[in-house]
Protein backbone atom coordinates (compact mmCIF):
# COMPACT_ATOMS: atom_id res chain seq x y z
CA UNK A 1 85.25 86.73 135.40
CA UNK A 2 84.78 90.18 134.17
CA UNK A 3 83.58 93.35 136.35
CA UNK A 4 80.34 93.54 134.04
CA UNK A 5 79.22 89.79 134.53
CA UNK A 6 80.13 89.60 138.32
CA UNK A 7 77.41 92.95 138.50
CA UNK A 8 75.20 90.85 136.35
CA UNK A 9 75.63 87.54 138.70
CA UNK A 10 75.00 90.15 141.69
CA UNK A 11 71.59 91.72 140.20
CA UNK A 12 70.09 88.38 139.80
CA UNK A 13 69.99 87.41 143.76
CA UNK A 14 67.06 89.48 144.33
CA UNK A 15 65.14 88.17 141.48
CA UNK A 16 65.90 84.65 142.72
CA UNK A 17 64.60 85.62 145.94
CA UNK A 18 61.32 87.32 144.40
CA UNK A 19 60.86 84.49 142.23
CA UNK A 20 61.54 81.81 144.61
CA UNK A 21 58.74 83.29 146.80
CA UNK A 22 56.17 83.80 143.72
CA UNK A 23 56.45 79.97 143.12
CA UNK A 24 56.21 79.09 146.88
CA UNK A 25 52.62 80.29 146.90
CA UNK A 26 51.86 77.70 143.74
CA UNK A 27 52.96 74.08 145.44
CA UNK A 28 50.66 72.61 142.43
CA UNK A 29 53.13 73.85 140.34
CA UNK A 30 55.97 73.43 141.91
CA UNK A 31 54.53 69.35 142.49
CA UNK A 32 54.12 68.88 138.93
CA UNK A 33 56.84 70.66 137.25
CA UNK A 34 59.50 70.27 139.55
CA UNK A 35 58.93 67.65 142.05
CA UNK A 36 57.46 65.27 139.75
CA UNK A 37 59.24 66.90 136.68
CA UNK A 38 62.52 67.79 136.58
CA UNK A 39 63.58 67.31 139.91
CA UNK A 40 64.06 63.22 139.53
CA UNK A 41 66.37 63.65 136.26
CA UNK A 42 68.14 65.86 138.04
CA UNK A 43 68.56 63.42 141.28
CA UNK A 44 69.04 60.63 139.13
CA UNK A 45 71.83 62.07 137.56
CA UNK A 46 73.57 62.75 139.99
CA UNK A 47 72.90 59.31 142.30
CA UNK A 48 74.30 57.88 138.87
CA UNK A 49 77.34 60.02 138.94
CA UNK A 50 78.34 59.68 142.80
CA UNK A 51 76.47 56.64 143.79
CA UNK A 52 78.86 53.60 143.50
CA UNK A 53 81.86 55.74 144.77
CA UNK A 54 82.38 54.20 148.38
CA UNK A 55 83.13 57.36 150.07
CA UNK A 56 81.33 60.60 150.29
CA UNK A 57 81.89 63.24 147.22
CA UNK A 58 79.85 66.03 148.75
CA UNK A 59 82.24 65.68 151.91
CA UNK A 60 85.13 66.23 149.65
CA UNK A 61 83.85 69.14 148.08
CA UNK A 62 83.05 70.24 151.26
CA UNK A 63 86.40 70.26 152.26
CA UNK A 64 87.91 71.66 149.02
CA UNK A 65 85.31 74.87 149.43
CA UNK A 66 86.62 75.01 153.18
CA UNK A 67 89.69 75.09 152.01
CA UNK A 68 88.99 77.56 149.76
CA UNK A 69 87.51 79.94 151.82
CA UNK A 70 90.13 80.11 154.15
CA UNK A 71 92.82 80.41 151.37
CA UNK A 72 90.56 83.40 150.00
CA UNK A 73 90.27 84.97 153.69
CA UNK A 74 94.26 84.76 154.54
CA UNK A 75 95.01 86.54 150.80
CA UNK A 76 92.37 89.23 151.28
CA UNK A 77 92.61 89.64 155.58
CA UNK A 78 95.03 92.83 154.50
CA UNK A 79 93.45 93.65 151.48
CA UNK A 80 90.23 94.47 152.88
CA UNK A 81 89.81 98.29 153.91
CA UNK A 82 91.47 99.40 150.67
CA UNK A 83 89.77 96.95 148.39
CA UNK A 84 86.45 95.93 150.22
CA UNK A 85 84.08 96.28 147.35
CA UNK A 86 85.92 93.85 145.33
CA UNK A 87 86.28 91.67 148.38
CA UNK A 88 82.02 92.10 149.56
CA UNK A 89 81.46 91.72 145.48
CA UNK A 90 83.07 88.36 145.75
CA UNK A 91 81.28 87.10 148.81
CA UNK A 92 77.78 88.17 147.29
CA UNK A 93 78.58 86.30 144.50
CA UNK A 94 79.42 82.94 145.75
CA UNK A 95 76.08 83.35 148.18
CA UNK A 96 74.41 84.18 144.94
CA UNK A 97 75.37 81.04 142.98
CA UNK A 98 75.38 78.69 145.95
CA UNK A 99 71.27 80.31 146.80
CA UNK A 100 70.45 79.17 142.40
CA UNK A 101 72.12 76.03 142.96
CA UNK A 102 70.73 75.33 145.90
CA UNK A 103 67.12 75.61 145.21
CA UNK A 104 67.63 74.35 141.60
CA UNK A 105 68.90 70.80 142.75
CA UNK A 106 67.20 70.40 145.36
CA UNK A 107 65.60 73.07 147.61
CA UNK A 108 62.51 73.85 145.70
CA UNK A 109 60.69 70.54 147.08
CA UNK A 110 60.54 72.61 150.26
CA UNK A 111 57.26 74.20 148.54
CA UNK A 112 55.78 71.35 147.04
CA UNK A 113 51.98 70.13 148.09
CA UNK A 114 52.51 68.85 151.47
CA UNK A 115 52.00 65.35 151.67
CA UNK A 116 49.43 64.39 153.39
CA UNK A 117 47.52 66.41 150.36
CA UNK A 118 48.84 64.22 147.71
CA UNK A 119 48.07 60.88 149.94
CA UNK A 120 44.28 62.31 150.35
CA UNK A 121 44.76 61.75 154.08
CA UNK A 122 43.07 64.15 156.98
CA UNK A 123 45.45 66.46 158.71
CA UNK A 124 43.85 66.30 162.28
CA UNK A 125 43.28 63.27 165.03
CA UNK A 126 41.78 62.77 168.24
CA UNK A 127 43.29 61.80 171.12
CA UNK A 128 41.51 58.68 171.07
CA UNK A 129 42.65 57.87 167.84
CA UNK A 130 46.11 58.49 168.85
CA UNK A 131 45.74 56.46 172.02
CA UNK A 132 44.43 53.51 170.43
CA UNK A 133 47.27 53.79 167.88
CA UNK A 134 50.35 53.45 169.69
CA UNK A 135 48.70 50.87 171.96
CA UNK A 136 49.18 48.86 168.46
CA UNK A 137 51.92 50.13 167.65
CA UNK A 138 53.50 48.75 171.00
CA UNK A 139 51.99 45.21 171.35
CA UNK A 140 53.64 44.88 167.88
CA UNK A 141 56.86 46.47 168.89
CA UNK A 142 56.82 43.98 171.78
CA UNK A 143 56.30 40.98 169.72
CA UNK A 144 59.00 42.11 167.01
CA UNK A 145 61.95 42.70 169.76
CA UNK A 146 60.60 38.99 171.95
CA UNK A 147 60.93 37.19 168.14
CA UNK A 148 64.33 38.70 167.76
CA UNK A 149 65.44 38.68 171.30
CA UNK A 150 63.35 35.77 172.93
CA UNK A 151 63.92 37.84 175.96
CA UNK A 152 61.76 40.78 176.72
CA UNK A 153 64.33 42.28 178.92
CA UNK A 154 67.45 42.30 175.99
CA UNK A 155 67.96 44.82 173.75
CA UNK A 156 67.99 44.61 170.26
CA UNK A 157 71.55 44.90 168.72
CA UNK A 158 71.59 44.40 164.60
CA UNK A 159 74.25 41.75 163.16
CA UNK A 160 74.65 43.68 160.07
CA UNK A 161 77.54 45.80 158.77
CA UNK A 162 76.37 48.95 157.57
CA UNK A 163 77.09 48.46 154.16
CA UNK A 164 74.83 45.61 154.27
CA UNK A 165 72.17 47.78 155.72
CA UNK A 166 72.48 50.57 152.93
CA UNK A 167 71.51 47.35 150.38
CA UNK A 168 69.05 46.37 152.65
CA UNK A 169 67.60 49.84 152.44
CA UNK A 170 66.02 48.66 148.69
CA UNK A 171 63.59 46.45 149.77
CA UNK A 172 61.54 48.58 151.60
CA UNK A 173 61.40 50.98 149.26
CA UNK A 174 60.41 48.43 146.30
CA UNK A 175 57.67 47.12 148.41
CA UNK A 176 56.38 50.20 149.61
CA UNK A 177 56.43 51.80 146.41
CA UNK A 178 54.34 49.14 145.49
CA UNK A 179 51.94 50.78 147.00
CA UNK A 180 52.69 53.83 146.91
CA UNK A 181 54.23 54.12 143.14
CA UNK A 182 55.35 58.09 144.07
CA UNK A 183 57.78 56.57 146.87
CA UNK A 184 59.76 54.68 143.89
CA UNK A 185 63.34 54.95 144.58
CA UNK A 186 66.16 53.86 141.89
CA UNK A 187 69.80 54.36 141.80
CA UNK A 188 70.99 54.01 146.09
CA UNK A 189 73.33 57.00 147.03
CA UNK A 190 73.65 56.11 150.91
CA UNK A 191 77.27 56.91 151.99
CA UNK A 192 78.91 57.02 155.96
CA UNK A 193 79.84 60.68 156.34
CA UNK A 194 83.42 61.16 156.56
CA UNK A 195 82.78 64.23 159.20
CA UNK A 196 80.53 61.88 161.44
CA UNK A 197 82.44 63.34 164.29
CA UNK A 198 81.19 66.26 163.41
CA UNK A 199 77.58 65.40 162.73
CA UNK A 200 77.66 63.91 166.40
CA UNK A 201 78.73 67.14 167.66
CA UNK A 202 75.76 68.89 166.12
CA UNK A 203 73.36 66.67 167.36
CA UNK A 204 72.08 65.14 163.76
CA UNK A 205 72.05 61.44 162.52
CA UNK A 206 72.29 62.34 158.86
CA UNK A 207 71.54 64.75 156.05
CA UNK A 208 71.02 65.73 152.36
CA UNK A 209 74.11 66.61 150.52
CA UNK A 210 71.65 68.88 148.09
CA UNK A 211 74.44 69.22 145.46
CA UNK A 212 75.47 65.86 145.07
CA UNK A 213 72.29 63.82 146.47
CA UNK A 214 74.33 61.78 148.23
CA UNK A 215 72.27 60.92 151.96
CA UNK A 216 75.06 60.79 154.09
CA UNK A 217 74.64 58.83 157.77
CA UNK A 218 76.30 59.51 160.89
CA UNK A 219 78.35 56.67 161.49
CA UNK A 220 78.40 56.66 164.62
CA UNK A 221 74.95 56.99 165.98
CA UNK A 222 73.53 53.14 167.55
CA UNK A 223 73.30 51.04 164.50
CA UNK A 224 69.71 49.77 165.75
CA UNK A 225 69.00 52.92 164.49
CA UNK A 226 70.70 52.99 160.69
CA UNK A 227 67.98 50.80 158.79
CA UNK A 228 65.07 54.64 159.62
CA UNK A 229 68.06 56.69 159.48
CA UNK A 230 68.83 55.41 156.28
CA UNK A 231 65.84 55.01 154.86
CA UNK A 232 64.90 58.76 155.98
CA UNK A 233 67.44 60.49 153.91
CA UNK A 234 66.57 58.06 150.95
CA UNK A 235 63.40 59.76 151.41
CA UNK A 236 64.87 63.38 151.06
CA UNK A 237 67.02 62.13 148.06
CA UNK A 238 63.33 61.46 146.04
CA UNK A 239 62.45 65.18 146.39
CA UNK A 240 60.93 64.76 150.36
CA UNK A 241 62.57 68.34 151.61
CA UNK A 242 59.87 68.83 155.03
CA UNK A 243 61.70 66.44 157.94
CA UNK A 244 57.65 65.11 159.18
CA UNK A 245 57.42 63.89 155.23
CA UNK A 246 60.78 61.89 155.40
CA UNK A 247 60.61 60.99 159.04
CA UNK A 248 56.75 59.10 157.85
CA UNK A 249 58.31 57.77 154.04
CA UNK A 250 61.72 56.37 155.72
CA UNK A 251 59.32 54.57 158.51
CA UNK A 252 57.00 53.23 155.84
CA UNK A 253 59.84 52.15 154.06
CA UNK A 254 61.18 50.72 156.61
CA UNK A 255 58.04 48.83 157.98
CA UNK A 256 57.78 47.24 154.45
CA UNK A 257 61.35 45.65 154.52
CA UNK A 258 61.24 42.13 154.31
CA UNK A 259 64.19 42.18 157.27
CA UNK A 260 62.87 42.02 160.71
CA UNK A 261 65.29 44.37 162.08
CA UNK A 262 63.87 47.05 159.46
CA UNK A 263 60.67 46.24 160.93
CA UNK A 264 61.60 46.97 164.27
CA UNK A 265 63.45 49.85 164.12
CA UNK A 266 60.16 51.18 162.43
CA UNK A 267 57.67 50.06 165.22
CA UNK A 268 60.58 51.72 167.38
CA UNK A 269 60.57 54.86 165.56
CA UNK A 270 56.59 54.71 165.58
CA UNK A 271 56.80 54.13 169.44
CA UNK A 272 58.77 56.46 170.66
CA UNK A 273 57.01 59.14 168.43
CA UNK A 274 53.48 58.28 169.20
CA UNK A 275 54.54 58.23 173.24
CA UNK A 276 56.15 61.16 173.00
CA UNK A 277 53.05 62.67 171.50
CA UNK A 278 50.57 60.68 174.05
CA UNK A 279 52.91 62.49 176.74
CA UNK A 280 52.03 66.24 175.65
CA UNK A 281 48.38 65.51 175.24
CA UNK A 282 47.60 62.90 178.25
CA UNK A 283 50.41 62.46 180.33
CA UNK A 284 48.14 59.36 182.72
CA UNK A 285 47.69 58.08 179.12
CA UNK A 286 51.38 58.12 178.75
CA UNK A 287 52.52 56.68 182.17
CA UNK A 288 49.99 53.86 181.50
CA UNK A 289 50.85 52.90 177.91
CA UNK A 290 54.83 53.22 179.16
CA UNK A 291 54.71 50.18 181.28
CA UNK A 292 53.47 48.12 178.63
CA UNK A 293 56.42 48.37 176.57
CA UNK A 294 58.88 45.61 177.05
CA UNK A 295 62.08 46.39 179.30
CA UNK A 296 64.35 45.71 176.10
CA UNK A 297 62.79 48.14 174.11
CA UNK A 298 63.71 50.56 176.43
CA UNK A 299 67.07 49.47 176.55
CA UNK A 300 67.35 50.63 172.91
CA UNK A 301 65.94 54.06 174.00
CA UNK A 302 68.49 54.43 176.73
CA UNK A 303 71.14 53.66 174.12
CA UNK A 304 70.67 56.39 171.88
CA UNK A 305 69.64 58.74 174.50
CA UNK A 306 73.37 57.81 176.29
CA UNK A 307 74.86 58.13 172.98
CA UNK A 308 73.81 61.68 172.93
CA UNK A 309 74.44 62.67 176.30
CA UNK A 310 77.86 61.66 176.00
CA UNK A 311 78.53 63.81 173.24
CA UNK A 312 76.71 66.81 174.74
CA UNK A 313 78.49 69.66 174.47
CA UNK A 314 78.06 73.36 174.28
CA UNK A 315 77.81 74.06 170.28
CA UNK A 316 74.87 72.09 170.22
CA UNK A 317 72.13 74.17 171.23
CA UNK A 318 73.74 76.57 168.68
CA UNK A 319 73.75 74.12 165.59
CA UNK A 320 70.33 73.40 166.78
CA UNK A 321 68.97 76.66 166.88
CA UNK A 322 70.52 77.39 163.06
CA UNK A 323 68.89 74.79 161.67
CA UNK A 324 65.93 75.55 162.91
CA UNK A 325 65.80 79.01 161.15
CA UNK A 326 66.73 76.95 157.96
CA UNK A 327 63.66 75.00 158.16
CA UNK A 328 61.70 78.08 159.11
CA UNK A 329 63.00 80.03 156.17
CA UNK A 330 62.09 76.85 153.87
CA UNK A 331 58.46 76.58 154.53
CA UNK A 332 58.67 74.55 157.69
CA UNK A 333 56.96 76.74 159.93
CA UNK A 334 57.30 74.20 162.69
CA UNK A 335 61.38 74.63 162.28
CA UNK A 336 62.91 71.57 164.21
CA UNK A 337 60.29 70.56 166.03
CA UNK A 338 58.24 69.34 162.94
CA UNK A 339 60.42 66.13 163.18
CA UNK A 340 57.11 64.80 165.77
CA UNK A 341 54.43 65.69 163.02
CA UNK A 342 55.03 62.32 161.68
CA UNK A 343 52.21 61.21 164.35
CA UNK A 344 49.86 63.00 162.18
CA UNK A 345 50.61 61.40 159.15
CA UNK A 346 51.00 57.73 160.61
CA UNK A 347 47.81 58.03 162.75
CA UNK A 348 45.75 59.07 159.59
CA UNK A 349 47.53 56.95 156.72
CA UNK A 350 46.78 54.24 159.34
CA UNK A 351 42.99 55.00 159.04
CA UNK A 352 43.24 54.76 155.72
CA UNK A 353 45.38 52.24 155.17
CA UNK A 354 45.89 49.74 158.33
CA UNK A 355 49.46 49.42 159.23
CA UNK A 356 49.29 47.05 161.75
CA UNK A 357 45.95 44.42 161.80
């Protein structure tokens, strides 16, 4: 690469940038042209490409730009007082292309409409509502885990291997897209990261791979919890960027599986969401609606939250707090904690659209 196109390469982040931030203010735009334009041919494409490979393509590459980097550091370590213009060039450069590339396959959804625009659904609830929700919400979680269980008191543990759950994953989407036709989902892409170890240590379940649009799941999280899991990073693979958006679509898909273990762990999800939310608003509401729920249910809970005190460790916090800035810099103003604004969009599509009778 010549000195005169690496300057030219270099002059174009700021324009990015500018641009980027001009089309952030125009989520019509960005819905039409983009989410609902040439966004899906480009995540087509690539579920096409990297979708019946077994293993996880974006983990490799990963690991080859890793690999990279650290070659490039150890040949330039000595080089870098005499030569650091070349060497800062360099790094600009690859943050320059990696910025285009990101937004172009993927990150521009993070300023499309917000969804509960494009589903015509209000954005605020009472307390009342919410209350009379998740009571719902948890005499039907009760009745899915006693027909699976027969035993109020026994968790829920899911026969299936996880491959088997990644097919399973179609259903819900068909169904619900039945409904929903902008929800349609073709072409699955769901792969077991291979650096689940490392996913644990950071505290997440899954992710994106924006460059390959392969939704990669942390294998070793509670497998009551893969059929949501799943289904939320199918929901980021359609063009879904905000985590509320694909926390409500993976749920909804999820809900609309034919399999009764889909169905619970989305009455779960719902649950523990709506409680939590209960909790901050009306905390007597909260200690009264907790008793209802059946012992095995909680058993689940306790699960996952042993599963993640067991891996607690002291890079966590940190891991959390970075991708919170992420979200913050991508039009989640709500950074992490927008995961619980799912209760506003279940509580209101519900109003609209019963979920449970």
């Amino acid at each position: 690469m010549t000195k005169r196109t690496k300057l030219l390469i270099a002059l174009s982040f700021p324009i990015q940038f500018i641009a980027i931030k001009i089309l952030a203010s125009y989520p019509e735009f960005i819905e039409t042209y983009y989410s609902n334009g040439l966004y899906p041919i480009i995540s087509k494409i690539f579920r096409v490409i990297f979708g019946w490979i077994p293993f996880s393509m974006g983990d490799i590459f990963y690991t080859i730009a890793g690999i990279l980097i650290i070659r490039y550091i150890y040949k330039n370590f000595r080089l870098f007082r005499k030569e650091y213009k070349r060497v800062l060039l360099d790094v600009y450069i690859v943050i320059t292309v990696t910025y285009f590339a990101f937004h172009l396959l993927w990150g521009m959804n993070y300023y499309r409409l917000p969804l509960y625009k494009s589903l015509a659904l209000d954005r605020k609830y009472s307390t009342e509502e919410l209350v009379s929700f998740t009571e719902r919400v948890i005499a039907k979680a009760n009745a899915v885990q006693f027909q699976i269980t027969q035993n109020d008191t026994v968790k829920v543990e899911v026969p299936y291997k996880t491959s088997e759950i990644f097919k399973k994953t179609v259903n819900g989407y068909d169904n619900f897209s039945a409904e929903e036709p902008q929800f349609k989902f073709t072409h699955r892409s769901l792969k077991k990261s291979i650096y689940s170890g490392f996913l644990t240590t950071m505290g997440f379940s899954g992710y994106l791979n924006p460059f390959t649009n392969e939704a990669q799941i942390n294998a070793k999280i509670p497998v009551y919890k893969f059929p949501v899991t799943a289904s939320h990073e199918k929901a980021h693979q359609i063009g879904y960027s905000a985590e509320n958006e694909a926390n409500f679509i993976g749920c909804m898909a999820a809900l609309h599986n034919d399999d009764i273990y889909f169905k619970y762990g989305a009455y779960n999800f719902m649950t523990w969401h709506c409680l939590k939310e209960v909790y901050r608003r009306n905390p007597e509401e909260y200690e009264r609606l907790k008793v209802t729920l059946h012992p095995g249910i909680q058993k689940n809970y306790d699960e996952v939250r042993a599963f993640w005190t067991a891996h607690k460790n002291p890079l966590k916090p940190m891991f959390k707090f970075t991708f919170d800035q992420f979200l913050k810099a991508n039009n989640q103003s709500g950074g992490i904690l927008s995961y619980s604004y799912v209760v506003s969009l279940l509580v209101n599509y519900d109003k609209k659209h019963p979920l449970i009778p």
